[in-house]
Structure formats: structure tokens, C-alpha cells
N, C-alpha and C. Protein backbone atom coordinates (compact mmCIF):
# COMPACT_ATOMS: atom_id res chain seq x y z
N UNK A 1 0.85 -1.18 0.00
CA UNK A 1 0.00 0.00 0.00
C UNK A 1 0.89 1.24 0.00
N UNK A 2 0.39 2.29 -0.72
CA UNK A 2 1.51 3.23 -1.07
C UNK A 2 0.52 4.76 -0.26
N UNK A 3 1.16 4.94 0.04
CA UNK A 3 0.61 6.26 1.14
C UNK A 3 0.40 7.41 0.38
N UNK A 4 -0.88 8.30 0.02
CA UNK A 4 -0.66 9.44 -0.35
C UNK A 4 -1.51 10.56 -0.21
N UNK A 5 -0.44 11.73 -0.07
CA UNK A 5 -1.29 12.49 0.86
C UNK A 5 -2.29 13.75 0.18
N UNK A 6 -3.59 13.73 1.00
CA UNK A 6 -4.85 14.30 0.12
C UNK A 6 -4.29 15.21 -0.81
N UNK A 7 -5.04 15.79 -1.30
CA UNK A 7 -4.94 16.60 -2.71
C UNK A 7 -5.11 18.23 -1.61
N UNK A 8 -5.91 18.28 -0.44
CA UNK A 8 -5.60 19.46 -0.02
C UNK A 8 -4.59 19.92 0.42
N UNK A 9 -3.68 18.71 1.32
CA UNK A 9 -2.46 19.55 1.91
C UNK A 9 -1.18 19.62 0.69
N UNK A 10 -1.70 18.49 -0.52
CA UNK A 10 -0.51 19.20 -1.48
C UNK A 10 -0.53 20.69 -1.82
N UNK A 11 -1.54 21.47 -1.90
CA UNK A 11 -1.76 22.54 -2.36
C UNK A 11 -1.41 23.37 -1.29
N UNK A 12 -0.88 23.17 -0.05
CA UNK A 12 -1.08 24.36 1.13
C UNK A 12 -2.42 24.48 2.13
N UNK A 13 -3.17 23.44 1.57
CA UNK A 13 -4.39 24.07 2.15
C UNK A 13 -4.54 23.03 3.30
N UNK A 14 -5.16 23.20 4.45
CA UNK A 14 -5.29 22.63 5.70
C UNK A 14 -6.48 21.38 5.34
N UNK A 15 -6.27 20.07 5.94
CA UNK A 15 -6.87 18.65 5.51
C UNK A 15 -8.55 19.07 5.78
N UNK A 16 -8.98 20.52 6.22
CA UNK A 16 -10.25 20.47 6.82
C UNK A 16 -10.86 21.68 6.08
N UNK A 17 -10.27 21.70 4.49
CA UNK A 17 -11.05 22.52 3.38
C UNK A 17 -10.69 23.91 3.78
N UNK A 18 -9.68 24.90 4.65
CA UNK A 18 -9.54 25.70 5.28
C UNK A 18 -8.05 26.09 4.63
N UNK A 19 -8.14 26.45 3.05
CA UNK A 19 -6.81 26.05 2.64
C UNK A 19 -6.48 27.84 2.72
N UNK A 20 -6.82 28.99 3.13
CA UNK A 20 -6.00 30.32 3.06
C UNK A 20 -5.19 29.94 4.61
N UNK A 21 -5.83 29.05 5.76
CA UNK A 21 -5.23 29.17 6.80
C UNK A 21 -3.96 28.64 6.76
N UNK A 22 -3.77 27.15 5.56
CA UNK A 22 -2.96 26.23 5.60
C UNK A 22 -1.47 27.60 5.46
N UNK A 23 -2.21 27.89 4.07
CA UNK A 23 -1.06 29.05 3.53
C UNK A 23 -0.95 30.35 4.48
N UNK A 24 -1.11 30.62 5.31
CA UNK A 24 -0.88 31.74 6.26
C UNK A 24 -0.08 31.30 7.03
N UNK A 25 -0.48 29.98 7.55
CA UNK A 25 0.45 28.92 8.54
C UNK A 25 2.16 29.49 8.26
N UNK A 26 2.12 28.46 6.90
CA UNK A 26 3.36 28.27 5.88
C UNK A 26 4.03 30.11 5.54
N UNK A 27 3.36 30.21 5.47
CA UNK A 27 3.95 32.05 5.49
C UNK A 27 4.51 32.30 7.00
N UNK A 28 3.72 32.48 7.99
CA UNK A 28 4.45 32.92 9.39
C UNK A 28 4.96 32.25 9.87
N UNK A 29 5.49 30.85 9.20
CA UNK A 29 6.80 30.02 9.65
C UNK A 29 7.90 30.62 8.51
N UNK A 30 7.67 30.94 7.82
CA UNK A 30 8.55 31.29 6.80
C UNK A 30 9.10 32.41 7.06
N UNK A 31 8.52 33.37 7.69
CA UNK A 31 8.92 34.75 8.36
C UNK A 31 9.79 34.15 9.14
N UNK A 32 9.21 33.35 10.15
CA UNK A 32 9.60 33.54 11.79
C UNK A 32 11.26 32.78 11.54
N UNK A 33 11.01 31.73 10.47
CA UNK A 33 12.66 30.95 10.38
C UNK A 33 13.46 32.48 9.29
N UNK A 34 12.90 33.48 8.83
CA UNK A 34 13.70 34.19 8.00
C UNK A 34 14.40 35.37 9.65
N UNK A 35 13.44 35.77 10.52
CA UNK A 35 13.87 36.84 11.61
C UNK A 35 15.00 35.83 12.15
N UNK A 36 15.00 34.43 12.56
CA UNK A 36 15.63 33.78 13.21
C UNK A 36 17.29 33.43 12.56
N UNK A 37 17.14 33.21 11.35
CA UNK A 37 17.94 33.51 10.64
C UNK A 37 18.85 35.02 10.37
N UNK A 38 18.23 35.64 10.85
CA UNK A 38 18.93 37.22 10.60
C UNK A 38 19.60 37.26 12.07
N UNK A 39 19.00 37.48 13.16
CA UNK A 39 19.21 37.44 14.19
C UNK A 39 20.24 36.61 14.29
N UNK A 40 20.80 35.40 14.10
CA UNK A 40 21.43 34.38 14.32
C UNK A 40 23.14 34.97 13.76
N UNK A 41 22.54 35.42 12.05
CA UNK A 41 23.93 36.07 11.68
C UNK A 41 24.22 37.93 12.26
N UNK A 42 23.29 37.99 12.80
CA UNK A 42 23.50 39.35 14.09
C UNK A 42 24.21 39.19 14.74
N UNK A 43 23.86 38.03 15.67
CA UNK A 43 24.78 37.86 17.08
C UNK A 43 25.93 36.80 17.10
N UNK A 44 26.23 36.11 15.45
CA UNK A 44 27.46 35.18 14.82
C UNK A 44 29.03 35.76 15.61
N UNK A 45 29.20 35.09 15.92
CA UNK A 45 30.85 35.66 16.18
C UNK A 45 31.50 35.63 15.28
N UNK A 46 32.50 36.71 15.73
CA UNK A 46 33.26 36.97 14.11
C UNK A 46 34.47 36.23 13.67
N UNK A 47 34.35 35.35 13.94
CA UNK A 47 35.14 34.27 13.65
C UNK A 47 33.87 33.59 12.40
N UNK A 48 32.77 33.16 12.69
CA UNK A 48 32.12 32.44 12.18
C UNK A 48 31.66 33.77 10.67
N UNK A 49 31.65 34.48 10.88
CA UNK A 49 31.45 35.45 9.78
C UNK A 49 32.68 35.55 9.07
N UNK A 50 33.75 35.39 9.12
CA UNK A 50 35.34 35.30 8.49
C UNK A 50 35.96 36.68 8.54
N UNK A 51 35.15 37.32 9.78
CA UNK A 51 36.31 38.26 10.37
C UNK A 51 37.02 37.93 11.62
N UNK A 52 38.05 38.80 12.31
CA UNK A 52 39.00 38.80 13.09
C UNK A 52 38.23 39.82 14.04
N UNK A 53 38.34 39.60 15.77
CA UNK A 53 37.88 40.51 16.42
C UNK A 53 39.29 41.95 16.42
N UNK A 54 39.00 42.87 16.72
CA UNK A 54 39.65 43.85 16.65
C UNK A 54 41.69 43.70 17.19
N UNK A 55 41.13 43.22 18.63
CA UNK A 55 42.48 42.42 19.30
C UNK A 55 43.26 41.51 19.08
N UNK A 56 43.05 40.57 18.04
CA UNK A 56 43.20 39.30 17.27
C UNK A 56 44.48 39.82 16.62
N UNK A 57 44.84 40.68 16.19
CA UNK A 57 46.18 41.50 15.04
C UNK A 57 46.87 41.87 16.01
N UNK A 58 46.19 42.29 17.30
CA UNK A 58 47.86 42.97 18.37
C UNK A 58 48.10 41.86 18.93
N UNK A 59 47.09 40.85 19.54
CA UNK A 59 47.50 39.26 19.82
C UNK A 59 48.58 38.80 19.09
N UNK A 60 48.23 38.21 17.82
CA UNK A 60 48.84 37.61 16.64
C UNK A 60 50.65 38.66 16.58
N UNK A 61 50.41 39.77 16.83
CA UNK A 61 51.60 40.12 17.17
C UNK A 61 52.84 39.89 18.00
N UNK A 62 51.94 40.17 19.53
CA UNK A 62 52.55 39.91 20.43
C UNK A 62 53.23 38.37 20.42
N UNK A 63 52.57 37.35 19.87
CA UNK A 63 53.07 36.16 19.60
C UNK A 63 53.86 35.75 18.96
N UNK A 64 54.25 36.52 17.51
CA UNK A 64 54.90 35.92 16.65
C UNK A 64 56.37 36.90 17.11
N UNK A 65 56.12 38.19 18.08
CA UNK A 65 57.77 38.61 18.55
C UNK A 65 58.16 37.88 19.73
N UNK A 66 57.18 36.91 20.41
CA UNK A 66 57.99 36.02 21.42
C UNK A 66 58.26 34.69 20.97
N UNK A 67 57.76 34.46 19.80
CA UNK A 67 58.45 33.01 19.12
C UNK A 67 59.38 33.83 18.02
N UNK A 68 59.96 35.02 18.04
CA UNK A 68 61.31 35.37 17.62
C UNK A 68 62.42 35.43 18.27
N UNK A 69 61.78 35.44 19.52
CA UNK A 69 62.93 35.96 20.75
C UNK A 69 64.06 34.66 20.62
N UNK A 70 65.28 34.83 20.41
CA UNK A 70 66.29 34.14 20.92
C UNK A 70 66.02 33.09 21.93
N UNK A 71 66.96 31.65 22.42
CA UNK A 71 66.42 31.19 23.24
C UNK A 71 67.66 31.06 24.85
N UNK A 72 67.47 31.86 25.07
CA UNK A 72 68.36 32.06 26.34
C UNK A 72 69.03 31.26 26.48
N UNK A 73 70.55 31.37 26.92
CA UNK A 73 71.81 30.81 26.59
C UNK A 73 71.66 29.32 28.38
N UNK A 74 70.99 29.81 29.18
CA UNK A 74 70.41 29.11 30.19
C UNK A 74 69.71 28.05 29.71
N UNK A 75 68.70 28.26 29.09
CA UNK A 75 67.62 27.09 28.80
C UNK A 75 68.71 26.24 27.55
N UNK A 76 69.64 27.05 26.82
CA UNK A 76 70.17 25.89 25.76
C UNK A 76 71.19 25.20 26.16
N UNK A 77 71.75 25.42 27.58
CA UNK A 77 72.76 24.79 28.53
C UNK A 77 72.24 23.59 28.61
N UNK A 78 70.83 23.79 29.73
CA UNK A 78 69.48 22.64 30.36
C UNK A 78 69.72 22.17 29.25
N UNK A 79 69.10 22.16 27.45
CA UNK A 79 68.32 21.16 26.65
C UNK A 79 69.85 20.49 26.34
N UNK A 80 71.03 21.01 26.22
CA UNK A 80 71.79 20.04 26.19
C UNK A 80 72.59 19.24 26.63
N UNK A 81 72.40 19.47 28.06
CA UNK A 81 72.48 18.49 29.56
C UNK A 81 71.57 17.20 29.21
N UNK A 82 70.18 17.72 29.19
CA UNK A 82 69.36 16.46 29.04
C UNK A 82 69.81 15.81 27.68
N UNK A 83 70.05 16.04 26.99
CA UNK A 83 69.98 15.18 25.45
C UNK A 83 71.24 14.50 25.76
N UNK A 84 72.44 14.63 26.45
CA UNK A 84 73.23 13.80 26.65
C UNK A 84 73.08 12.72 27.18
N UNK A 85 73.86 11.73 26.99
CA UNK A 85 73.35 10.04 27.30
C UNK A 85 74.27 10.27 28.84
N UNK A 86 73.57 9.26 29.68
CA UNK A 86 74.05 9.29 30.98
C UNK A 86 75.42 8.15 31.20
């Protein structure tokens, strides 16, 4: 048996001959997912929009001049203490 559904709700119209309501329905869901949708890319973080927040460039700075910094003549003493075999 193959299922199929009345000839009113193909058209929009509600199964109880009430077919402007069916389509009013289908309209103020169609709004309400379009506001929800706007709103959503309103309050998106800007990461998810494919921008950078404002601080993100003096961050990204500050980082890439302390992975320039030299590595102190102390700590390269330590790493090659340890790498020696005992």
C-alpha cells in the first residue's frame, strides 16, 4: 500500500477545506525561520562570519615577537644536559 497524501495539503491548504489558513500557517513560519535567521547572523561571532575581532592583530603580534625571541643561553645549557646520554 503506497501512502498518499490528500490533494488538499498538497496545495497548502489545511486537511479540513480551510486552505487560506494552511497558507498563512506556511507564510508565518517562513517569516519567523527568516527573523531567526537574521538574528542568528546578528549575534554570529566573528570568527564564524570570516572576520578577526579587533584584538586578534595585536595578539597575533605579540606572539609571533615572542616566538622570535632568541632562546636564552640558560635554557640551551638545560636542553643540552638532558639530550646527553648518561
Amino acid at each position: 500500500m503506497i501512502y498518499t497524501r490528500p490533494r488538499a495539503m498538497i496545495d497548502g491548504s489545511a486537511p479540513d477545506g480551510h486552505g487560506s489558513q494552511g497558507i498563512a500557517v506556511r507564510q508565518m513560519a517562513t517569516e519567523r525561520m527568516r527573523d531567526v535567521k537574521k538574528k542568528n547572523e546578528e549575534t554570529a561571532s566573528p570568527r564564524k562570519q570570516g572576520r578577526r575581532p579587533e584584538w586578534a592583530s595585536g595578539l597575533r603580534q605579540l606572539y609571533d615577537s615572542v616566538v622570535e625571541e632568541p632562546l636564552p643561553d640558560s635554557f640551551a645549557d638545560l636542553i643540552s644536559k638532558l639530550d646527553k646520554p648518561d
